[in-house]
N, C-alpha and C. Protein backbone atom coordinates (compact mmCIF):
# COMPACT_ATOMS: atom_id res chain seq x y z
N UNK A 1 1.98 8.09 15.98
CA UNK A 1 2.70 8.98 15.09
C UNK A 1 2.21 10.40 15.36
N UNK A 2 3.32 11.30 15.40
CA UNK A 2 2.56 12.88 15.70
C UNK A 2 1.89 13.32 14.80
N UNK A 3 1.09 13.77 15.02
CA UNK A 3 -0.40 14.72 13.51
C UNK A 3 0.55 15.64 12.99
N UNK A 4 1.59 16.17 12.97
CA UNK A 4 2.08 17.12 11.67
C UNK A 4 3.31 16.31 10.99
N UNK A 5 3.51 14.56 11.41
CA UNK A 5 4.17 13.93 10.80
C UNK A 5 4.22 14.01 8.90
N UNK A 6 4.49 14.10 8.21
CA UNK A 6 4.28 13.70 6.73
C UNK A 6 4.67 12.70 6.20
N UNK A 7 4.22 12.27 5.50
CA UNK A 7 4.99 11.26 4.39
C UNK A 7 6.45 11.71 3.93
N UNK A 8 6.83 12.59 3.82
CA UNK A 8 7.93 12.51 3.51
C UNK A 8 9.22 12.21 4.79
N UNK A 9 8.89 12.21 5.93
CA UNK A 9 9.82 12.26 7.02
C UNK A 9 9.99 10.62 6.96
N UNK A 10 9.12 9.66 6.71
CA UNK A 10 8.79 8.43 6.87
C UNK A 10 9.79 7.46 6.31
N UNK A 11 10.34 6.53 6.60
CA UNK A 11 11.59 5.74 5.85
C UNK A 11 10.70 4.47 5.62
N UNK A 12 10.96 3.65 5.05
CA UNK A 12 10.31 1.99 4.99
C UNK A 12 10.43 0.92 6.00
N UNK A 13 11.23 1.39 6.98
CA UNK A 13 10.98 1.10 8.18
C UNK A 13 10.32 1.76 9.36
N UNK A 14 9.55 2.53 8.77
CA UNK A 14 8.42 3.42 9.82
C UNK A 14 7.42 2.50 9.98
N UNK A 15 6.85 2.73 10.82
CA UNK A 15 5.63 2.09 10.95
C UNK A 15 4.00 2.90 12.12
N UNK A 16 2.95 3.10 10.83
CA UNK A 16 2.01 3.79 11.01
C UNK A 16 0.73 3.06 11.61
N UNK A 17 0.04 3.45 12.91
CA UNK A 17 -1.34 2.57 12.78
C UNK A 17 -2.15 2.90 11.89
N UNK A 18 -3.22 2.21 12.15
CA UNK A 18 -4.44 2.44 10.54
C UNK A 18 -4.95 3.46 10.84
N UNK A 19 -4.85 4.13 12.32
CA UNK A 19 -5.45 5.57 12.09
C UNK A 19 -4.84 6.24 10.65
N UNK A 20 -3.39 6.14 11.37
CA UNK A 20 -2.43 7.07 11.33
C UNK A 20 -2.34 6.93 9.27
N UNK A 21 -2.69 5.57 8.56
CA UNK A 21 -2.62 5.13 7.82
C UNK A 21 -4.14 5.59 7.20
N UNK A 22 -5.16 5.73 7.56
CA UNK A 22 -6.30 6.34 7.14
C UNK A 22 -6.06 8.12 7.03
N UNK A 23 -5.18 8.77 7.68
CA UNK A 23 -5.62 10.26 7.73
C UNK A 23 -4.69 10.68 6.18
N UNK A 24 -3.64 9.56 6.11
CA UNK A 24 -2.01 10.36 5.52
C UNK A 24 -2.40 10.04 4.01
N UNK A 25 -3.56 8.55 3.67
CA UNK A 25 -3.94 8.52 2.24
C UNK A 25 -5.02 8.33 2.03
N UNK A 26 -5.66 9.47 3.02
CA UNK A 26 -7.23 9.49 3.24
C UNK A 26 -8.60 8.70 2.15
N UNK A 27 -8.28 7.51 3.18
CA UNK A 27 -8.97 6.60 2.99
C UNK A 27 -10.06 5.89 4.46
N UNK A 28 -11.09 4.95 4.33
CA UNK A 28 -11.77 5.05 5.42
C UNK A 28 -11.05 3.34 5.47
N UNK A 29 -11.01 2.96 7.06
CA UNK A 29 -10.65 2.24 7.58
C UNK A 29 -11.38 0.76 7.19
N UNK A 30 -12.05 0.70 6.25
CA UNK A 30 -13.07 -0.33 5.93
C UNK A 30 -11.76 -1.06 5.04
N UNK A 31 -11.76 0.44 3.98
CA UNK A 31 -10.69 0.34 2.84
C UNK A 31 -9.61 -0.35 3.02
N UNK A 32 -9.37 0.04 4.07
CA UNK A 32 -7.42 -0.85 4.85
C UNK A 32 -7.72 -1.94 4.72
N UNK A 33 -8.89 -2.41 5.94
CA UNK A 33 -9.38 -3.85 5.86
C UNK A 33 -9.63 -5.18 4.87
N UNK A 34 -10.14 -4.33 3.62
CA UNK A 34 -10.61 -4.83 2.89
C UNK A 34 -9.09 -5.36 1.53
N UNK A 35 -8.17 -4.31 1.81
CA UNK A 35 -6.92 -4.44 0.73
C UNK A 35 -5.99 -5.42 1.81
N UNK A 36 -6.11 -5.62 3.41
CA UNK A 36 -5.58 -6.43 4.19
C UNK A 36 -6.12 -8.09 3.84
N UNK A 37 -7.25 -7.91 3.99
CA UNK A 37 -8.19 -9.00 3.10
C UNK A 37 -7.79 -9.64 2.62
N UNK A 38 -7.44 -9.24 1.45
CA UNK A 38 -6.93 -9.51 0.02
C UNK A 38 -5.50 -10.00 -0.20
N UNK A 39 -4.70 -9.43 0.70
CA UNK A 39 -3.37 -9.74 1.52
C UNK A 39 -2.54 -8.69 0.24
N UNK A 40 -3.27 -7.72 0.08
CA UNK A 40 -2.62 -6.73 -0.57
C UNK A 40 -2.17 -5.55 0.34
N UNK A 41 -2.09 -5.87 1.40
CA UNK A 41 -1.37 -4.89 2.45
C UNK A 41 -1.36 -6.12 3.52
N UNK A 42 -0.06 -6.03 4.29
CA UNK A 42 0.45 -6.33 5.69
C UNK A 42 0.66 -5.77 6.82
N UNK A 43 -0.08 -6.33 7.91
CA UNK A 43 0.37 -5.17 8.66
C UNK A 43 1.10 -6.15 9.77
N UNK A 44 1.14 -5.47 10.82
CA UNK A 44 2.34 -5.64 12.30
C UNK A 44 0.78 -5.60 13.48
N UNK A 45 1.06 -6.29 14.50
CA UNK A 45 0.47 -6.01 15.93
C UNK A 45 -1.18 -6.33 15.26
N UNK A 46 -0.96 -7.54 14.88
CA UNK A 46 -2.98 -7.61 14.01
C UNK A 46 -3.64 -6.99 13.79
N UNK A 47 -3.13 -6.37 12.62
CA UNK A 47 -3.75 -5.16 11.59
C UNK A 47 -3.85 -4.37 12.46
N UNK A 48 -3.22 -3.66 13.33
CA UNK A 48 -3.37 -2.70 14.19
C UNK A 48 -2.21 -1.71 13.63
N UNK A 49 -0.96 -1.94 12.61
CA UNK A 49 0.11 -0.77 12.66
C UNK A 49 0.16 -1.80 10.96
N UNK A 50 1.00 -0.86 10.13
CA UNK A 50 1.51 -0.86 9.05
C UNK A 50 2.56 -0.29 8.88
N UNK A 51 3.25 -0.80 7.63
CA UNK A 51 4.92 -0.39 7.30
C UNK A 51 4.14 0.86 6.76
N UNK A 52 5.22 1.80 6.56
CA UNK A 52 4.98 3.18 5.85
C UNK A 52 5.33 2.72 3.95
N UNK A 53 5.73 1.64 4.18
CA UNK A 53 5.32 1.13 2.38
C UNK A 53 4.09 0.71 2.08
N UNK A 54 3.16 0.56 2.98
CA UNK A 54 1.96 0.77 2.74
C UNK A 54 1.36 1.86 2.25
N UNK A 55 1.89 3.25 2.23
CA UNK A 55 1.75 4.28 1.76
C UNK A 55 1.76 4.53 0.17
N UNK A 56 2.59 3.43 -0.61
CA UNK A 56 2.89 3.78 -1.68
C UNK A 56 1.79 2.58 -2.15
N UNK A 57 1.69 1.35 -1.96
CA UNK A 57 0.35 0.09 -2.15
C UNK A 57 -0.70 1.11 -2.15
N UNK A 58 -1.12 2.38 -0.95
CA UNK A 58 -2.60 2.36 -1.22
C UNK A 58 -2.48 3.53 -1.70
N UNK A 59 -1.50 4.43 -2.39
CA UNK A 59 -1.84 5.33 -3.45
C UNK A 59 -1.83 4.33 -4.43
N UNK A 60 -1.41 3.56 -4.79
CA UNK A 60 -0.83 2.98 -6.35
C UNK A 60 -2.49 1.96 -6.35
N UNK A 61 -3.47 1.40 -5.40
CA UNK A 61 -4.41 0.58 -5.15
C UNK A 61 -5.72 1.65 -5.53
N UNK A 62 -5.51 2.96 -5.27
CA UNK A 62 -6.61 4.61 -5.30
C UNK A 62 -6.23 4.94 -6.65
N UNK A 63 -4.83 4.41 -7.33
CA UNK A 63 -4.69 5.32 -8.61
C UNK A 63 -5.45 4.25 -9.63
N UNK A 64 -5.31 2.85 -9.35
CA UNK A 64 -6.33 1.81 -10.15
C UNK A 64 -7.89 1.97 -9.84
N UNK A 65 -8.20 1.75 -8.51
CA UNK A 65 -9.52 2.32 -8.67
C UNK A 65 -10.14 3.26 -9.62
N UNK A 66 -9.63 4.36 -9.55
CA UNK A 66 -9.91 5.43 -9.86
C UNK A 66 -9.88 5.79 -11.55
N UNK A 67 -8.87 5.36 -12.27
CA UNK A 67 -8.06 5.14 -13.23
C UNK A 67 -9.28 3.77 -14.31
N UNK A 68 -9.02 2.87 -13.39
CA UNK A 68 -9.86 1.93 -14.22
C UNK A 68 -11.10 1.33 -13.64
N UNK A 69 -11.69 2.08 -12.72
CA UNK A 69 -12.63 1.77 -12.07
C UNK A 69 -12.72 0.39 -11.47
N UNK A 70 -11.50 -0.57 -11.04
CA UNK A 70 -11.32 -1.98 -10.49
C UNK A 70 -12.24 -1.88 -9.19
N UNK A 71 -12.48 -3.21 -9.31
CA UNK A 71 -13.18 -3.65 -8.17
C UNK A 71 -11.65 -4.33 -7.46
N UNK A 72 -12.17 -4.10 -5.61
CA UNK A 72 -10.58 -5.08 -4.95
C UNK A 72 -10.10 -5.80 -5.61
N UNK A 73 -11.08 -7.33 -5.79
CA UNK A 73 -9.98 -8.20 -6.35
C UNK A 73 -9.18 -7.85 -7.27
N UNK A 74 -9.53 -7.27 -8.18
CA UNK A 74 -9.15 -6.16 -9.29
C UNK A 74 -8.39 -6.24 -9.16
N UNK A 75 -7.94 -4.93 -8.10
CA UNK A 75 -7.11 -4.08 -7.40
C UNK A 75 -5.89 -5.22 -7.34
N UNK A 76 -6.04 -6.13 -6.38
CA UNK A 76 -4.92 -6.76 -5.71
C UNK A 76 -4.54 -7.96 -7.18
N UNK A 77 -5.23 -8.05 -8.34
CA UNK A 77 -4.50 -8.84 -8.89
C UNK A 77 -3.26 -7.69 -10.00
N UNK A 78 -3.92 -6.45 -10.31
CA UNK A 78 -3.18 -5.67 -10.86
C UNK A 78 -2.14 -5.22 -10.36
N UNK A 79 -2.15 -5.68 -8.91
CA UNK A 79 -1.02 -4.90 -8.04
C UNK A 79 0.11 -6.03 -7.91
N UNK A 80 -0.39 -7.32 -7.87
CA UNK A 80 0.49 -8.42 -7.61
C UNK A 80 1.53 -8.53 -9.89
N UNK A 81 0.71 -7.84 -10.28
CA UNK A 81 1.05 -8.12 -11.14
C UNK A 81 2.38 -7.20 -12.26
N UNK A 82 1.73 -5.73 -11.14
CA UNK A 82 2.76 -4.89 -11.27
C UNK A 82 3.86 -4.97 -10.64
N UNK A 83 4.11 -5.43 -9.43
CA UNK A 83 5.07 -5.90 -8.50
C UNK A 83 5.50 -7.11 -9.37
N UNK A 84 5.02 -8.16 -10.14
CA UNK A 84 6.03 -8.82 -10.43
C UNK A 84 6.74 -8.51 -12.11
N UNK A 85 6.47 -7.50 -12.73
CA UNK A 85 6.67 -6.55 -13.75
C UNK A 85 7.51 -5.80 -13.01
N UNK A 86 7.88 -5.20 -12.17
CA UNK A 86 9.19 -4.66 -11.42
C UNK A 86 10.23 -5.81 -11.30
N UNK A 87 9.87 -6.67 -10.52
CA UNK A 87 10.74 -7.84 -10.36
C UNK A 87 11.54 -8.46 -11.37
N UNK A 88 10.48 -8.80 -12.51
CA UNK A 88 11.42 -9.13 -13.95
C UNK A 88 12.05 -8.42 -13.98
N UNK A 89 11.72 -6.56 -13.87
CA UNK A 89 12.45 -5.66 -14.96
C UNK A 89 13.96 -5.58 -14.03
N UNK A 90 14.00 -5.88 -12.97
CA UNK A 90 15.10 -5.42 -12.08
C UNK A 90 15.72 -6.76 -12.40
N UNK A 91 15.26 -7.77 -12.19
CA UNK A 91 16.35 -9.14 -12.84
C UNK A 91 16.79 -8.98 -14.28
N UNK A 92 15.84 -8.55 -15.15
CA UNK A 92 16.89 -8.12 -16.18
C UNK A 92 17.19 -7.22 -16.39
N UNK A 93 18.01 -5.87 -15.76
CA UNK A 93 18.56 -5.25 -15.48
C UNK A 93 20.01 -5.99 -14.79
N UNK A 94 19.43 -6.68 -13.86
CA UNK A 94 21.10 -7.33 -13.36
C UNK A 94 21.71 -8.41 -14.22
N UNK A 95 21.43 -8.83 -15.23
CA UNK A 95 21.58 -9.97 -16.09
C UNK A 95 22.29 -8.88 -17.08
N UNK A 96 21.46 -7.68 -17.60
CA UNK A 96 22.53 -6.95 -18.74
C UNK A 96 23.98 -6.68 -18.00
């Protein structure tokens, strides 16, 4: 990815390596690993590239840390849990 790329040029079918994924939500590469771990991020080419929706997982994974001081597992059960709190809300949305 070019270094004056941004997040905003990025569609959900982009796809960033973990450099490229460490500089844009400056985080250290342990961090990736460790939310890959957890299978709270996926990546492409064995953990070597990520979707650019990974971008929005590891702000929303930095805003719980931070927010409620979670430890990972934490992290990835609050996240699986907000994702399926979207899911309801959009099924009942199509049901009204």
């Amino acid at each position: 990815m070019a270094r004056d790329m941004m997040p905003e040029t990025l569609d959900e079918t982009s796809v960033l390596t973990k450099d490229d994924l460490c500089r844009v939500c400056q985080v250290d590469a342990a961090w990736i690993d460790e939310l890959h771990a957890l299978g709270v991020l996926e990546s492409q080419l064995q953990g070597r590239a990520y979707s650019a929706v990974s971008i929005r997982t590891i702000t929303r994974a930095r805003r719980l840390e931070r927010d409620f001081a979670l430890n990972m597992p934490g992290i990835a059960l609050a996240l699986d849990l907000l994702d399926e709190i979207e899911r309801l809300r959009a099924e009942v949305r199509k049901l009204r």
